[in-house]
PDB file of N, CA and C in Angstrom:
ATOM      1  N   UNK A   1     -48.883  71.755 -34.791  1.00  0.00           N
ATOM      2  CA  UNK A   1     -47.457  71.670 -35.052  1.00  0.00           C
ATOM      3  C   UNK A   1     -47.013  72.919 -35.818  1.00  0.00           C
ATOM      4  N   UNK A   2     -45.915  73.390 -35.119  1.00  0.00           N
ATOM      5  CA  UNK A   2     -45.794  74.630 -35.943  1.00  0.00           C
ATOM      6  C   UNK A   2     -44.226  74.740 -36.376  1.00  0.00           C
ATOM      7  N   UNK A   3     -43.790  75.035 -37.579  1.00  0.00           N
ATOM      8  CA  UNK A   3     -42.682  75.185 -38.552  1.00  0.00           C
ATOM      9  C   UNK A   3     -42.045  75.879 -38.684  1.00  0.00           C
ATOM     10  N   UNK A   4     -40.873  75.838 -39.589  1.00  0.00           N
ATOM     11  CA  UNK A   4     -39.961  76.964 -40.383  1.00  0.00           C
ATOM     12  C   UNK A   4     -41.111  77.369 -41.850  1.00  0.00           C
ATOM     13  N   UNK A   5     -41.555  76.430 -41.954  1.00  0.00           N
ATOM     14  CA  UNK A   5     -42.079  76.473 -43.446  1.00  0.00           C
ATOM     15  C   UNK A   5     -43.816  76.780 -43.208  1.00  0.00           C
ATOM     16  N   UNK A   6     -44.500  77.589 -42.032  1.00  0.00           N
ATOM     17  CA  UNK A   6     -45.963  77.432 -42.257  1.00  0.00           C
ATOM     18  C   UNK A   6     -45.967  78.655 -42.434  1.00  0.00           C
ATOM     19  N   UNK A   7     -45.396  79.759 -42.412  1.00  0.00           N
ATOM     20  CA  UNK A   7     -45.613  80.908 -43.127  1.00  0.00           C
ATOM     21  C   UNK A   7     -45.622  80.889 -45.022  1.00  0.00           C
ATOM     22  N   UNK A   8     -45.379  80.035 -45.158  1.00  0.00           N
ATOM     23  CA  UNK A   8     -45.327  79.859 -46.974  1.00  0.00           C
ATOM     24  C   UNK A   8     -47.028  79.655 -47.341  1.00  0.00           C
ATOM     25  N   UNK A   9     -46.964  80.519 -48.322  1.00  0.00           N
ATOM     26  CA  UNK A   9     -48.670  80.672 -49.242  1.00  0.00           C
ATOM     27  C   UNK A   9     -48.032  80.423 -50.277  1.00  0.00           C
ATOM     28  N   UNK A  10     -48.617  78.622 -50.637  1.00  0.00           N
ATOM     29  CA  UNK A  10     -48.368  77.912 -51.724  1.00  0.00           C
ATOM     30  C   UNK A  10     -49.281  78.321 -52.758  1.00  0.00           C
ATOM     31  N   UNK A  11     -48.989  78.718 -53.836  1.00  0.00           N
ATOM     32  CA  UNK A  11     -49.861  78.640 -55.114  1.00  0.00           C
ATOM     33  C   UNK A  11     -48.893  77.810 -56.199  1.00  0.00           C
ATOM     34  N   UNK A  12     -50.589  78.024 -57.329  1.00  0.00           N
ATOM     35  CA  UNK A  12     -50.287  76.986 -58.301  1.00  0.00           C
ATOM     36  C   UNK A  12     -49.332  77.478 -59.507  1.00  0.00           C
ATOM     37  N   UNK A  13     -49.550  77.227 -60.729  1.00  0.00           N
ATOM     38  CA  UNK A  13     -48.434  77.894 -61.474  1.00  0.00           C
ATOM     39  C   UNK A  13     -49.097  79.091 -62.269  1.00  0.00           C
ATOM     40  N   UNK A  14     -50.637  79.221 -61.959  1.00  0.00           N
ATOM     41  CA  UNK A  14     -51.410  80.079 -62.156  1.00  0.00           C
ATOM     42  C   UNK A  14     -51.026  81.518 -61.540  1.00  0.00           C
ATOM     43  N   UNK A  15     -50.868  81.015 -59.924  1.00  0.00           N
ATOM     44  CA  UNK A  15     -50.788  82.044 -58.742  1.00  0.00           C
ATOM     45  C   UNK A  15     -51.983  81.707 -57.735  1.00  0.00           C
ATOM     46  N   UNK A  16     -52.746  80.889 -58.265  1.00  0.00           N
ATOM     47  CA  UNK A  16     -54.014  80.400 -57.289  1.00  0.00           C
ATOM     48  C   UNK A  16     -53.107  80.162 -56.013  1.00  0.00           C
ATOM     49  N   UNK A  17     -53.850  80.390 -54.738  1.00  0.00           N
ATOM     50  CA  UNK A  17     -53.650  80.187 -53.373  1.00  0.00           C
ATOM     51  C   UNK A  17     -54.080  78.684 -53.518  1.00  0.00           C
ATOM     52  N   UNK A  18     -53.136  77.408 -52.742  1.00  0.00           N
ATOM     53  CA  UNK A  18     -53.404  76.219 -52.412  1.00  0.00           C
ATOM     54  C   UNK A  18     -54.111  76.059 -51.291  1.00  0.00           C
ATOM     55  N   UNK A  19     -55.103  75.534 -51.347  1.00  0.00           N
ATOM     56  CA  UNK A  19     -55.987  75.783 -49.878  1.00  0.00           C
ATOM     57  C   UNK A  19     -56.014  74.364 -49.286  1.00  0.00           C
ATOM     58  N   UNK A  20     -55.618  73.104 -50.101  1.00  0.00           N
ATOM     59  CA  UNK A  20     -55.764  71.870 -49.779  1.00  0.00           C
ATOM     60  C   UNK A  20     -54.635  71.493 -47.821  1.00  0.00           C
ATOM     61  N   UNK A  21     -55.863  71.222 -47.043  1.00  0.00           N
ATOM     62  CA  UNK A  21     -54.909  71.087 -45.925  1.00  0.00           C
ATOM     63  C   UNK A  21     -54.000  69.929 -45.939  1.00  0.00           C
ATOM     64  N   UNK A  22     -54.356  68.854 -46.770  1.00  0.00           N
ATOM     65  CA  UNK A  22     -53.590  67.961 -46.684  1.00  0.00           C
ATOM     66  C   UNK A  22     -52.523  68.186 -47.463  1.00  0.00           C
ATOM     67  N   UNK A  23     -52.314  68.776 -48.782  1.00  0.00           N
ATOM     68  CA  UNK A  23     -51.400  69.258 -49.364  1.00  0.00           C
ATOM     69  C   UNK A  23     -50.428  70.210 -49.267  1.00  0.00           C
ATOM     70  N   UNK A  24     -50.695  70.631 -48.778  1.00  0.00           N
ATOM     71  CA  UNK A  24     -49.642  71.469 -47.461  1.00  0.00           C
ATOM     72  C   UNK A  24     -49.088  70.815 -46.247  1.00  0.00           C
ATOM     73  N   UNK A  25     -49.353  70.125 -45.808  1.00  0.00           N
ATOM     74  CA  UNK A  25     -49.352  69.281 -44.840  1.00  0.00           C
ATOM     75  C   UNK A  25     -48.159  68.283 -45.535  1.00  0.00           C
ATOM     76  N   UNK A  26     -48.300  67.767 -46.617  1.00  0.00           N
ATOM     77  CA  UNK A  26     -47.228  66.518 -46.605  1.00  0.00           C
ATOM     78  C   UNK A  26     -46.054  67.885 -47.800  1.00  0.00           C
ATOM     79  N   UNK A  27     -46.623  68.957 -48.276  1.00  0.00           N
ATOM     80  CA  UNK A  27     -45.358  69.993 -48.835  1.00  0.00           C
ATOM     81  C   UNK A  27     -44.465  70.376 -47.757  1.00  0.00           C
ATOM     82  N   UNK A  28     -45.175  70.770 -46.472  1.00  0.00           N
ATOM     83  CA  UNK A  28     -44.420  71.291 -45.302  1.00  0.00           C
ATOM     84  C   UNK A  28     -43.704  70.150 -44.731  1.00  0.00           C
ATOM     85  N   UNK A  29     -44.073  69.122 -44.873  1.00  0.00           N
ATOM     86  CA  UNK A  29     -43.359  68.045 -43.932  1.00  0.00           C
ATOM     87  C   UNK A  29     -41.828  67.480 -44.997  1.00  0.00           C
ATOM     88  N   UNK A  30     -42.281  67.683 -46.378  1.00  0.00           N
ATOM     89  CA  UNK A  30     -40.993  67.276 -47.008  1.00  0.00           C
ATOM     90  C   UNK A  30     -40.249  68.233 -47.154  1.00  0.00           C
ATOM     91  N   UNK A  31     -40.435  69.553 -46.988  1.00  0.00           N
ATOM     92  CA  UNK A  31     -39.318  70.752 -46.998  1.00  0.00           C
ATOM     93  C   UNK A  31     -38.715  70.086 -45.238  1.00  0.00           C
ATOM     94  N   UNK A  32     -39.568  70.143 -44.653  1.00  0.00           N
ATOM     95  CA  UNK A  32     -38.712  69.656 -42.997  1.00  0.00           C
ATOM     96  C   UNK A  32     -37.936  69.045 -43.268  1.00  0.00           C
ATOM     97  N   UNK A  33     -38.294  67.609 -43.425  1.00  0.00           N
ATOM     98  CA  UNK A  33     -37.383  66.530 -43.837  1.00  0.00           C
ATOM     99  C   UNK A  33     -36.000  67.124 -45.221  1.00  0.00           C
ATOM    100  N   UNK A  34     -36.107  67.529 -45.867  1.00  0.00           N
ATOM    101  CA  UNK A  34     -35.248  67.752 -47.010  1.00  0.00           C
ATOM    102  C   UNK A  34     -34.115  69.277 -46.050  1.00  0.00           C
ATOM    103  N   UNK A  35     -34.986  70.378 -45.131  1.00  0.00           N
ATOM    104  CA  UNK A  35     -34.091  70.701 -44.536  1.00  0.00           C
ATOM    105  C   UNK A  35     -32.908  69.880 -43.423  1.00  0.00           C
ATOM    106  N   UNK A  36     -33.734  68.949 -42.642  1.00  0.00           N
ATOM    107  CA  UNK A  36     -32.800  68.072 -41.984  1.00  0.00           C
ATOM    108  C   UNK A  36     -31.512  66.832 -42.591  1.00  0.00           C
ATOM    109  N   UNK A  37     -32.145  66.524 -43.762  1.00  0.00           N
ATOM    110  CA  UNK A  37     -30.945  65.615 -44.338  1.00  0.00           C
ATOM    111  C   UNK A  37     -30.218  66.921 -44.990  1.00  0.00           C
ATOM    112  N   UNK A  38     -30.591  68.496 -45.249  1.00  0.00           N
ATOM    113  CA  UNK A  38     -29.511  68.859 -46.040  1.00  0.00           C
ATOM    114  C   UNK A  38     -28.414  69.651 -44.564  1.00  0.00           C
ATOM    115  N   UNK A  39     -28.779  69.930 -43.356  1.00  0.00           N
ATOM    116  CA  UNK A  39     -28.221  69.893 -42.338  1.00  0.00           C
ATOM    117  C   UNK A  39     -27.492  68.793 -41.706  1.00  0.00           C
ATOM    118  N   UNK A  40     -27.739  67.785 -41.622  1.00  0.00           N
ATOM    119  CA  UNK A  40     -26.604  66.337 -41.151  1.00  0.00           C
ATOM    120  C   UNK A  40     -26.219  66.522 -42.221  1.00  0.00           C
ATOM    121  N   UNK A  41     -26.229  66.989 -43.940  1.00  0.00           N
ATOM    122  CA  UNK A  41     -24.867  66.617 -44.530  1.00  0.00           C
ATOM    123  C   UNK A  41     -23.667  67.517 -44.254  1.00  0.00           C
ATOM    124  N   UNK A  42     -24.459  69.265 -44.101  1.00  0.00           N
ATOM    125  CA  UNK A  42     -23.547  70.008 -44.103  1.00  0.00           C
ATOM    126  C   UNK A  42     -22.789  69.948 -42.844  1.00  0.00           C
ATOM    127  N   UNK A  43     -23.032  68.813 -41.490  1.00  0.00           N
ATOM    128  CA  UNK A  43     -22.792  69.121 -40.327  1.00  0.00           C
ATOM    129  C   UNK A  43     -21.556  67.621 -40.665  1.00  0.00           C
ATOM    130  N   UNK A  44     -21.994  66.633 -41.662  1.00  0.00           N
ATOM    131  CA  UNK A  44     -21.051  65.622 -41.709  1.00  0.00           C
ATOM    132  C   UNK A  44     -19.682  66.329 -42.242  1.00  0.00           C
ATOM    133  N   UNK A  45     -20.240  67.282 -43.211  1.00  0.00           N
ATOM    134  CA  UNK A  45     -19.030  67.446 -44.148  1.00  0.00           C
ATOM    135  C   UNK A  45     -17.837  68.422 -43.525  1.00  0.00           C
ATOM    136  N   UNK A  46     -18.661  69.264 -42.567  1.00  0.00           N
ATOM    137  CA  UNK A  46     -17.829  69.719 -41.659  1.00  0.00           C
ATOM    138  C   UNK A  46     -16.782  69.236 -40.974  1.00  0.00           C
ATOM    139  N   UNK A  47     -17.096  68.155 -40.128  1.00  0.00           N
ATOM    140  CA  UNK A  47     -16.691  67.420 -39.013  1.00  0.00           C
ATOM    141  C   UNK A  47     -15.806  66.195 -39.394  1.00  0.00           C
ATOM    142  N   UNK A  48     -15.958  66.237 -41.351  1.00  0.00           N
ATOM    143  CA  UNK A  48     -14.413  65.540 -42.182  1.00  0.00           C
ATOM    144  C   UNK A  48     -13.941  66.780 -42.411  1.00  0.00           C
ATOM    145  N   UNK A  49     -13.797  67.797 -41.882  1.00  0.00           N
ATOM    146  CA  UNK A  49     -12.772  68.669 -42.891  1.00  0.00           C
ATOM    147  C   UNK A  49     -13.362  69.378 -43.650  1.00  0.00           C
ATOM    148  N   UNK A  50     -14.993  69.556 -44.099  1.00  0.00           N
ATOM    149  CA  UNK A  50     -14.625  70.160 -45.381  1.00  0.00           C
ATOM    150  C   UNK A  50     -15.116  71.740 -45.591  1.00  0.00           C
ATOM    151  N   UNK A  51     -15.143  72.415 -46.749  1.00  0.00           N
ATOM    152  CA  UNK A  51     -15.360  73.757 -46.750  1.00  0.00           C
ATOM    153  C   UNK A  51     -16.457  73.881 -46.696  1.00  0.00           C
ATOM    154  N   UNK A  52     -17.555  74.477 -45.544  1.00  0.00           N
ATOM    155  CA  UNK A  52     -18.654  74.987 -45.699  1.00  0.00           C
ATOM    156  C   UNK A  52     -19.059  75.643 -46.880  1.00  0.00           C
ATOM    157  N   UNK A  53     -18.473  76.552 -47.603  1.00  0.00           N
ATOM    158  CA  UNK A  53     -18.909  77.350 -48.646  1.00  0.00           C
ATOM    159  C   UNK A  53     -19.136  76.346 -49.783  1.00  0.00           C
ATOM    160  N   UNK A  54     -18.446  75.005 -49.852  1.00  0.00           N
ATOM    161  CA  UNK A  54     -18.339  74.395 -50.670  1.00  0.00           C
ATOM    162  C   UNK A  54     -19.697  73.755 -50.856  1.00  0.00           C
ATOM    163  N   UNK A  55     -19.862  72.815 -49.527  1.00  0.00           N
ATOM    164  CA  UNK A  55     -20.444  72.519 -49.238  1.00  0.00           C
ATOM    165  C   UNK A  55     -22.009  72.880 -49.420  1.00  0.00           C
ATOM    166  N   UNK A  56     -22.257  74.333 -49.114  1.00  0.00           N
ATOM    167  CA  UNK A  56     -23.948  74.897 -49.913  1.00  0.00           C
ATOM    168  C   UNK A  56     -23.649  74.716 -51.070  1.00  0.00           C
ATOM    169  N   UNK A  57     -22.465  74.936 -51.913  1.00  0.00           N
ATOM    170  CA  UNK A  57     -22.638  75.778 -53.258  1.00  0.00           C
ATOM    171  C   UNK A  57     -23.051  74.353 -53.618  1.00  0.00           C
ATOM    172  N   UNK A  58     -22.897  73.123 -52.951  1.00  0.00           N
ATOM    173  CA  UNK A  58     -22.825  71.951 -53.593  1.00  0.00           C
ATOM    174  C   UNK A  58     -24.800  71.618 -53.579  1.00  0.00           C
ATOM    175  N   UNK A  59     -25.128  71.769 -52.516  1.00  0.00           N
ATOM    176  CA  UNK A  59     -26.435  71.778 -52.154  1.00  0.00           C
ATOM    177  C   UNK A  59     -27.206  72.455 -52.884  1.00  0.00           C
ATOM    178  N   UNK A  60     -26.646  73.420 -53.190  1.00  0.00           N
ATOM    179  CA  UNK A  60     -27.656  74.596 -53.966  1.00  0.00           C
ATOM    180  C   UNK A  60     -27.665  74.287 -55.485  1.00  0.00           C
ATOM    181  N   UNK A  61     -26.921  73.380 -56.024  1.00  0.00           N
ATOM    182  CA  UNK A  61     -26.570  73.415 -57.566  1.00  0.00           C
ATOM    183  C   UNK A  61     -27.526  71.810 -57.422  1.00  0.00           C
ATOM    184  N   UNK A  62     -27.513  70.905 -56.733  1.00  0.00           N
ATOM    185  CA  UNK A  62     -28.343  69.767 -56.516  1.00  0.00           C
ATOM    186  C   UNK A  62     -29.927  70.120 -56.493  1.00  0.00           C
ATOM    187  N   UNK A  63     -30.267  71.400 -55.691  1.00  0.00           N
ATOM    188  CA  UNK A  63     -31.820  71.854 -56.148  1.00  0.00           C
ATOM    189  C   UNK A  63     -32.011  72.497 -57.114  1.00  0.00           C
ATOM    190  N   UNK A  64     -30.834  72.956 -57.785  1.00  0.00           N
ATOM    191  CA  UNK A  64     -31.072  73.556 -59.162  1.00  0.00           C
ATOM    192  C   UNK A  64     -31.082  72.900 -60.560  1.00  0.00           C
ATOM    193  N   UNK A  65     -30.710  71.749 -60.180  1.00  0.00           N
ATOM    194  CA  UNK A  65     -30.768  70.260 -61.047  1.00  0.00           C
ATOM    195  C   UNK A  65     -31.840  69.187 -60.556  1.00  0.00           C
ATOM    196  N   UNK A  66     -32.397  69.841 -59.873  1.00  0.00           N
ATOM    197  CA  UNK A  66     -33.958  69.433 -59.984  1.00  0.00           C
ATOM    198  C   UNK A  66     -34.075  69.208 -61.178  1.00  0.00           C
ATOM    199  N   UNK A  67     -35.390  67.604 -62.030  1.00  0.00           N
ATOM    200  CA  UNK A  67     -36.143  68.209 -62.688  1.00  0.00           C
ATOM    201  C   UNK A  67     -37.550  68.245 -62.730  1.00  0.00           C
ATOM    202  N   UNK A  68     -38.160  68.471 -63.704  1.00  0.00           N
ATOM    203  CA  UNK A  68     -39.780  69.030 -63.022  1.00  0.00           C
ATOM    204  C   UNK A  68     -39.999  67.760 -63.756  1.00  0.00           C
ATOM    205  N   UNK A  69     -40.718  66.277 -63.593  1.00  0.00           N
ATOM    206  CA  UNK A  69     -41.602  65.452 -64.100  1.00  0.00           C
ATOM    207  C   UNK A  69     -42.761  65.465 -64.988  1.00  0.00           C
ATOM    208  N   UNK A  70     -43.146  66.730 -64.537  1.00  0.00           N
ATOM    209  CA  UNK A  70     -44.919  67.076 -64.924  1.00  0.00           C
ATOM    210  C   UNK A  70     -44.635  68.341 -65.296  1.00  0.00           C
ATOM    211  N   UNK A  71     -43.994  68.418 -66.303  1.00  0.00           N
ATOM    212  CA  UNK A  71     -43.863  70.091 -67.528  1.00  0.00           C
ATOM    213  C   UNK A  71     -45.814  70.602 -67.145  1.00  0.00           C
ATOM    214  N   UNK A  72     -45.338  71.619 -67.165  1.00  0.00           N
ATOM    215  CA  UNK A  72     -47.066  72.410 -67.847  1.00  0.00           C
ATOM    216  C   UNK A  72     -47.096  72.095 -69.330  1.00  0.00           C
ATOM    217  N   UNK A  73     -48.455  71.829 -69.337  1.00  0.00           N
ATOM    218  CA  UNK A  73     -48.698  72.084 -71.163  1.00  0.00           C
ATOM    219  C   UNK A  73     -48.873  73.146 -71.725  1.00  0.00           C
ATOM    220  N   UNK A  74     -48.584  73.442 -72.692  1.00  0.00           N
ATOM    221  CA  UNK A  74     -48.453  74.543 -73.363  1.00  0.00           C
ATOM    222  C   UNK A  74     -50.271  74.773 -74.386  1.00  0.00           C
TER     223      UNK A  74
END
């Protein structure tokens, strides 16, 4: 199966290369999935009317309000 996302060389917060196939495997499949629901929204929000530009800036401030669960320790 081949992707938008299998060119990505996952590392850790070290910089270590992730070599785990299965862990890549369910990282690549939730960027898929997280690209497709963020495409049907921008394709819903369209098709009410609304401003595309708005619309990313809205998307993009939602992954930037991410938060991380599992801080690194210091």
């Amino acid at each position: 199966m081949s992707g938008e996302f299998d060119h990505v060389v996952w590392r850790s917060p070290k910089g270590e290369v992730l070599a785990c196939v299965e862990k890549i495997k369910v990282m690549r499949e939730n960027l898929e999935e997280l690209r497709q629901m963020a495409q049907d929204a921008l394709e819903d929000a369209l098709l009410m009317g609304g401003d595309e530009r708005q619309v990313r800036q809205v998307l993009h401030d939602l992954v930037d309000g991410l938060t991380n669960p599992y801080p690194e320790e210091q």
